[in-house]
Protein backbone atom coordinates (compact mmCIF):
# COMPACT_ATOMS: atom_id res chain seq x y z
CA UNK A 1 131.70 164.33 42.62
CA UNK A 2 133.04 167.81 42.75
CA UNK A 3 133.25 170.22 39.90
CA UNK A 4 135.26 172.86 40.43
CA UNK A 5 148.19 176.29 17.99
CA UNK A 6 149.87 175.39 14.52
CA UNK A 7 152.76 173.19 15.98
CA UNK A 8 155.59 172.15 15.01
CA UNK A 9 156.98 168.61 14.64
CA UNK A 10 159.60 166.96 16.39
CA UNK A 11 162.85 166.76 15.05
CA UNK A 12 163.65 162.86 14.17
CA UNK A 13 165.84 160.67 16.44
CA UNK A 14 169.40 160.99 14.91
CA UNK A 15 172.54 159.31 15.86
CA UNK A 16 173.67 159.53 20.00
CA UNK A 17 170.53 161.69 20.88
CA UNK A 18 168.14 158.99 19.66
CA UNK A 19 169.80 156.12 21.76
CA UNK A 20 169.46 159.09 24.60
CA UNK A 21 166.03 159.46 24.38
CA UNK A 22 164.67 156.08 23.98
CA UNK A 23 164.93 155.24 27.30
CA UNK A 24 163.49 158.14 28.46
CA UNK A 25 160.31 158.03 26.26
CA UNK A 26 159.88 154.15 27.88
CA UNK A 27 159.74 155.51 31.38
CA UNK A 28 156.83 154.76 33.05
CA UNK A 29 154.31 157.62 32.54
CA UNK A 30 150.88 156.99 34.76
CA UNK A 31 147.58 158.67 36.07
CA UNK A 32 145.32 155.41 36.46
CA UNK A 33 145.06 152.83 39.38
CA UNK A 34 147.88 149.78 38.53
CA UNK A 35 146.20 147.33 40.99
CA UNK A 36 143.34 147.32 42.81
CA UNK A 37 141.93 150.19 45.20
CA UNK A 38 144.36 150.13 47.67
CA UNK A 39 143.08 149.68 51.13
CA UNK A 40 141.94 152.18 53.36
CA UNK A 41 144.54 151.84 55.81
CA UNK A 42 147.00 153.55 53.21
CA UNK A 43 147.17 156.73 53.30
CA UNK A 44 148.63 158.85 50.42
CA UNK A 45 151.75 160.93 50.99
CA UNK A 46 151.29 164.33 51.83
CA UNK A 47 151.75 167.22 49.19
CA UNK A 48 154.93 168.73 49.35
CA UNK A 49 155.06 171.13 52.65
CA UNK A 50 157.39 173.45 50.77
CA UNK A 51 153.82 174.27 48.19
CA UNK A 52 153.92 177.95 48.26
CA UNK A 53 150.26 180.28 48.66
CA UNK A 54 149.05 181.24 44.96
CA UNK A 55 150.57 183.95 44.78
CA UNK A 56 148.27 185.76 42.13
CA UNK A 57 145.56 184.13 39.30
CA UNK A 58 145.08 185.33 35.54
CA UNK A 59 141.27 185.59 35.52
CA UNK A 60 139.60 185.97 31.94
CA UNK A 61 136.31 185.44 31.17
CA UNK A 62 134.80 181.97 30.40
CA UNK A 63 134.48 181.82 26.32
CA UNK A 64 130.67 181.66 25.33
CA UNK A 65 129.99 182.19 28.87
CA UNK A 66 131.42 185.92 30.17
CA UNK A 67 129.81 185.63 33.57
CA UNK A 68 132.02 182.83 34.54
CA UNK A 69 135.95 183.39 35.07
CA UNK A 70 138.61 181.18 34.28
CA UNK A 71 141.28 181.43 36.61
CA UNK A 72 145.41 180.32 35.69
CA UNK A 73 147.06 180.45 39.00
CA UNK A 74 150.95 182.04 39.04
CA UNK A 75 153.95 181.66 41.54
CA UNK A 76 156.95 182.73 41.26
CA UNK A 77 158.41 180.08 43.48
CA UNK A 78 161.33 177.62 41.38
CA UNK A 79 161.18 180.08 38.49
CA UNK A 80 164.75 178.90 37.70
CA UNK A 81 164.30 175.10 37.91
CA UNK A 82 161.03 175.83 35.34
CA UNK A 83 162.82 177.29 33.16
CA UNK A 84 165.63 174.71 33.32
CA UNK A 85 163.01 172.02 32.84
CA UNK A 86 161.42 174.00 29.96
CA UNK A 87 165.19 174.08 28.13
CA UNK A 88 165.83 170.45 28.60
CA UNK A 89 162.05 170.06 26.49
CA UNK A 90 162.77 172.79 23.52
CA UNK A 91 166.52 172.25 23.66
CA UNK A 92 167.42 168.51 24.35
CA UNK A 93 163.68 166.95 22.68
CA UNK A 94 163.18 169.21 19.78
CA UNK A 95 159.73 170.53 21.37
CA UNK A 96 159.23 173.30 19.54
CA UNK A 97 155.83 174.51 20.72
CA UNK A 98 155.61 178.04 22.20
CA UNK A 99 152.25 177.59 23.81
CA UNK A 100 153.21 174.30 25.27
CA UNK A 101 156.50 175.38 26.60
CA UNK A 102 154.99 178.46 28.50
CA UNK A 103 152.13 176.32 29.73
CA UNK A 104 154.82 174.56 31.47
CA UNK A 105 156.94 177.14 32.44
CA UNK A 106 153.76 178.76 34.03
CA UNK A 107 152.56 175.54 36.06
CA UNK A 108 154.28 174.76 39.31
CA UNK A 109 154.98 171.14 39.40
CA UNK A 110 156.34 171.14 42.76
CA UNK A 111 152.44 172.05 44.24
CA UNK A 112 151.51 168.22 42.47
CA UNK A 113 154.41 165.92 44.57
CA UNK A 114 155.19 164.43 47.33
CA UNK A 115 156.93 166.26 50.21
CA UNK A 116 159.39 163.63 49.62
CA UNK A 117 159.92 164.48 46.37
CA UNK A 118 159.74 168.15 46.16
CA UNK A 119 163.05 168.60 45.60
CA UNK A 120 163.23 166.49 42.20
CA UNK A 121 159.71 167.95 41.22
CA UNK A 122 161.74 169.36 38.00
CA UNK A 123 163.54 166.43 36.40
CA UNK A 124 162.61 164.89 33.59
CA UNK A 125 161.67 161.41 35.03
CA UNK A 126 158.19 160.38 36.74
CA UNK A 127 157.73 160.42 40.35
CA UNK A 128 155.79 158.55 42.97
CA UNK A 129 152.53 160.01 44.20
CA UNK A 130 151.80 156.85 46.21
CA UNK A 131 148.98 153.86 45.61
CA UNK A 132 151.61 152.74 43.33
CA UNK A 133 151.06 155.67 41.15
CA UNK A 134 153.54 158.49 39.53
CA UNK A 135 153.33 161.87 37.75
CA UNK A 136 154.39 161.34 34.52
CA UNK A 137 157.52 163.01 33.32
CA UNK A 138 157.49 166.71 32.20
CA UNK A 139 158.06 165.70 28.79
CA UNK A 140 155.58 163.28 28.66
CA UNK A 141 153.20 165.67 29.72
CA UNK A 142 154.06 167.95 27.32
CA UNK A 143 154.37 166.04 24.24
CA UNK A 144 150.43 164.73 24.76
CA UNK A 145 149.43 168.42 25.35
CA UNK A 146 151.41 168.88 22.15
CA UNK A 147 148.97 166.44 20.41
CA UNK A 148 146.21 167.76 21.71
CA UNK A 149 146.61 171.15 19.81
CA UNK A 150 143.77 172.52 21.83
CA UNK A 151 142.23 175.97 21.58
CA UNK A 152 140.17 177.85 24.98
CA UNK A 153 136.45 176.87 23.59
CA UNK A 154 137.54 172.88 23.68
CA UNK A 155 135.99 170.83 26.20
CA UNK A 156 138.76 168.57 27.38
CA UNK A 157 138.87 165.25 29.10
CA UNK A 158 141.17 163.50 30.79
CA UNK A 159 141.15 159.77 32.18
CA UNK A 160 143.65 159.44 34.95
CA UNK A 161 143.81 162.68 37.12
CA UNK A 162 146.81 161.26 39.49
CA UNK A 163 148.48 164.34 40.59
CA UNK A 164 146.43 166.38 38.67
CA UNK A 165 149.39 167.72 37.20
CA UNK A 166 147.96 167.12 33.92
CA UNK A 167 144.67 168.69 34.26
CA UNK A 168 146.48 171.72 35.09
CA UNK A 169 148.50 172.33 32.18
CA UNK A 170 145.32 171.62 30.14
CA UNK A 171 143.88 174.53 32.31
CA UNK A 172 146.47 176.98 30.91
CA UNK A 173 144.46 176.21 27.03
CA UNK A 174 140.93 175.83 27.85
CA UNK A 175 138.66 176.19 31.05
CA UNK A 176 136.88 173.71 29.82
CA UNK A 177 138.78 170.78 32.08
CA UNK A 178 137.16 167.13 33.07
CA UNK A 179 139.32 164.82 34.76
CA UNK A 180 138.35 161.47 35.97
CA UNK A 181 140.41 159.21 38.86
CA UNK A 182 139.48 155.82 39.89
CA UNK A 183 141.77 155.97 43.17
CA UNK A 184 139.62 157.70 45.81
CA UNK A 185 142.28 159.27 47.86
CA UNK A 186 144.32 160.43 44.61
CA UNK A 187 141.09 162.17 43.44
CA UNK A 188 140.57 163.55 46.58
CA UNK A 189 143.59 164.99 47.00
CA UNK A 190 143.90 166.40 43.55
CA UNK A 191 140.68 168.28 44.38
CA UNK A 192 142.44 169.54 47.63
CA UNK A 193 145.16 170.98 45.26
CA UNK A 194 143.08 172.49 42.60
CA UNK A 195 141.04 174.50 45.68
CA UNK A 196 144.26 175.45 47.82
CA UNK A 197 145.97 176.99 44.57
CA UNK A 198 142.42 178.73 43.10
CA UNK A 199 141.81 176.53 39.97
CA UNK A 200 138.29 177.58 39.84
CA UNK A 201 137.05 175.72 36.86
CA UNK A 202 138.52 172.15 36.83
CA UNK A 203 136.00 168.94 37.15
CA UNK A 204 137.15 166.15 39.09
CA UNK A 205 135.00 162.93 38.80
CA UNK A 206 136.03 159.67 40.59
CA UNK A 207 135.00 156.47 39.17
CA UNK A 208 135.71 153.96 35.92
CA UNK A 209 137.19 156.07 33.41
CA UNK A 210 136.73 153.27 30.42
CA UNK A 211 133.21 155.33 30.90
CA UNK A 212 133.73 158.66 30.10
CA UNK A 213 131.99 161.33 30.93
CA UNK A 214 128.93 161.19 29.37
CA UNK A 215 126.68 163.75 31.01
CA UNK A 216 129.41 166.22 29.65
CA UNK A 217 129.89 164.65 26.10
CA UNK A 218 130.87 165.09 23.89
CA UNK A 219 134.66 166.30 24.01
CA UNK A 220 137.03 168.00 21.66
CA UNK A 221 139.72 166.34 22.49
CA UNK A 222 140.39 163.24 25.42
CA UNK A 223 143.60 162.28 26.90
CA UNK A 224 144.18 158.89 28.82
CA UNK A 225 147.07 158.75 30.93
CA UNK A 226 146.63 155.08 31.17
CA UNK A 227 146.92 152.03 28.86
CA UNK A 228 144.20 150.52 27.78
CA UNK A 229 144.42 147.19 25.64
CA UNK A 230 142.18 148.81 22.67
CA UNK A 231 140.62 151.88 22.70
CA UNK A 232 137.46 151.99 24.91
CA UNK A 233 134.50 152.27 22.83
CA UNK A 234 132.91 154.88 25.17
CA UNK A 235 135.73 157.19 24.96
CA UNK A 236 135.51 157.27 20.84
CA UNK A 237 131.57 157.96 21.14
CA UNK A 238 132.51 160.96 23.67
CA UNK A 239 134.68 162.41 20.94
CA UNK A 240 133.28 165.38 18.94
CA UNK A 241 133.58 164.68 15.30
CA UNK A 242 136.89 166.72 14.30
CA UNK A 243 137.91 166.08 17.69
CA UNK A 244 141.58 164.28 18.68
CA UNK A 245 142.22 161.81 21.60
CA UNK A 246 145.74 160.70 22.43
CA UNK A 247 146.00 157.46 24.21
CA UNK A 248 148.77 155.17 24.85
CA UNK A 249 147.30 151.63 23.67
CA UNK A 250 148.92 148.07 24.70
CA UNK A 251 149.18 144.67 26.52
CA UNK A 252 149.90 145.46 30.05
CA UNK A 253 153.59 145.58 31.69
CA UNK A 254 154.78 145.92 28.56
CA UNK A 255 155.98 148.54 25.55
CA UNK A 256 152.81 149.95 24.19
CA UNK A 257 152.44 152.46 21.39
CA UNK A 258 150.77 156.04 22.13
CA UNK A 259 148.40 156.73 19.71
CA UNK A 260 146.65 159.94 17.93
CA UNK A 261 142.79 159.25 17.33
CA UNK A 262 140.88 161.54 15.06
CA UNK A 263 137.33 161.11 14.56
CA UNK A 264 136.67 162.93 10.91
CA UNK A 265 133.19 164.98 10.47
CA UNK A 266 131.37 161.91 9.07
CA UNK A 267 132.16 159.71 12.69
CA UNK A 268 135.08 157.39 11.30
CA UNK A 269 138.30 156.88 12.89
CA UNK A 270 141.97 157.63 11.80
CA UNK A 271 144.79 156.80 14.11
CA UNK A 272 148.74 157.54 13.76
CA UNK A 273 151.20 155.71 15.98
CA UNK A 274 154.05 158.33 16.84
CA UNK A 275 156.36 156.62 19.96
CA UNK A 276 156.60 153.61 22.34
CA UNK A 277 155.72 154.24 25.46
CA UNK A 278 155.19 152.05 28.70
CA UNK A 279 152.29 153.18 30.82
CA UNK A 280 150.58 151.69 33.80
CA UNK A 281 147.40 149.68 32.53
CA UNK A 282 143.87 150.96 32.61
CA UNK A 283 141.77 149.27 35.41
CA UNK A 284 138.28 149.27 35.33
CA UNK A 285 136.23 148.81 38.85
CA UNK A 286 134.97 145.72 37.74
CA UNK A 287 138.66 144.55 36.42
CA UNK A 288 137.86 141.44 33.89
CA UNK A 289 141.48 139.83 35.45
């Protein structure tokens, strides 16, 4: 192992824009292995060649712990296809979330693909990062974040680092990041991309993600970028008490429904359904198949 908002709701479906968006919100969204650990002879696809040098980082202190610095990495590389991308999630979705919206304005998606697909880094679809894995689409990505509603003294964790796309955007709220990958050579290169680009204060973990993290427990908030059956037990003992975990919950290979868990003060659980959703399954290492 390495270690490196009030918002508002979205508008309702109405009319030609809801039979627009369906589709979209049932593309495939994933972070977690969808088979078994590939073997070693396949390699992952290389990041995109095109990833610019960090150009300059926003360092601020650590909250509760000033000696430390959290660093937000900038470029100003695809400035114009961010803030495309950011239009098509305020203007087209109804995302109406200021801090979201600059979070992804600010975090270039092209450093987390492919070289192959560096040139569609910025459409709204997911993309292939290889092992039979994608990044999920930007406004996927967003509207979890959204959920979230995080604040900078949150401990966050996410199950299903992929890209690490993810993990990054959750570094623009709170430097507080764990993110957990069962794929070896994913994880490993996600920690590759988080060094090259200076995100100082990410932790990458790979193993079972069913199993939290619970050396760091417990979390504010938890995001799974992978689709369990029911909600692993683990992750809701993890959760802080007040805290909220968004998780897409379902049979596999099929529609599943992407959930908001909140764990009130006295340890029960409340959960609201808010859209369908198809993501890749959650695989343990010991898969019960």
């Amino acid at each position: 192992m390495k270690s490196y908002t009030t918002h508002n709701m979205l508008r309702p479906w109405t009319g030609r824009l809801g039979a627009l968006l369906l589709p979209a919100l049932l593309l495939l969204a994933a972070g977690c292995r969808e088979n078994d650990v590939p073997k070693p002879a396949e390699s992952p696809p290389a990041v995109a060649a095109e990833s610019p040098p960090t150009e300059w980082l926003i360092e601020t202190p650590v909250p509760g712990d000033p000696n430390r610095v959290w660093t937000r990495p900038r470029s100003s590389e695809r400035q114009d296809d961010r803030r495309r991308m950011v239009e098509v999630l305020r203007d087209v979705y109804g995302l109406n979330d200021p801090p979201v919206l600059r979070a992804m304005q600010s975090v270039p998606r092209h450093w987390f693909v492919p070289e192959t697909q560096a040139r569609a880094a910025y459409i709204d679809s997911p993309l292939p990062i290889g092992f039979g894995q994608t990044i999920s689409q930007p406004y996927i990505v967003a509207y979890m974040t959204h959920l979230l509603d995080l604040d900078p003294s949150e401990k966050v964790l996410e199950i299903g680092t992929g890209s690490g796309y993810q993990a990054a955007v959750l570094n623009e709220f709170t430097p507080h990041v764990f993110t957990i990958e069962i794929v070896r050579p994913l994880g490993e290169r996600a920690i590759r991309t988080f060094r090259r680009h200076g995100y100082e204060t990410l932790h990458v973990r790979i193993g079972d993600g069913y199993q939290g993290w619970p050396e760091e427990a417990p979390f504010g908030a938890i995001i799974v970028t992978c689709a369990p059956e029911d909600i692993p037990q683990p992750l809701l003992d993890q959760l802080k008490p007040g805290g909220r975990m968004v998780i897409p919950v379902g049979p596999r290979n099929t529609v599943q429904e992407l959930v908001v868990v909140h764990k009130n003060v006295d340890g029960t659980i409340r959960r609201e359904s808010r859209m369908p959703v198809r993501f890749v399954p959650l695989i343990r290492e010991k898969d019960p198949r």
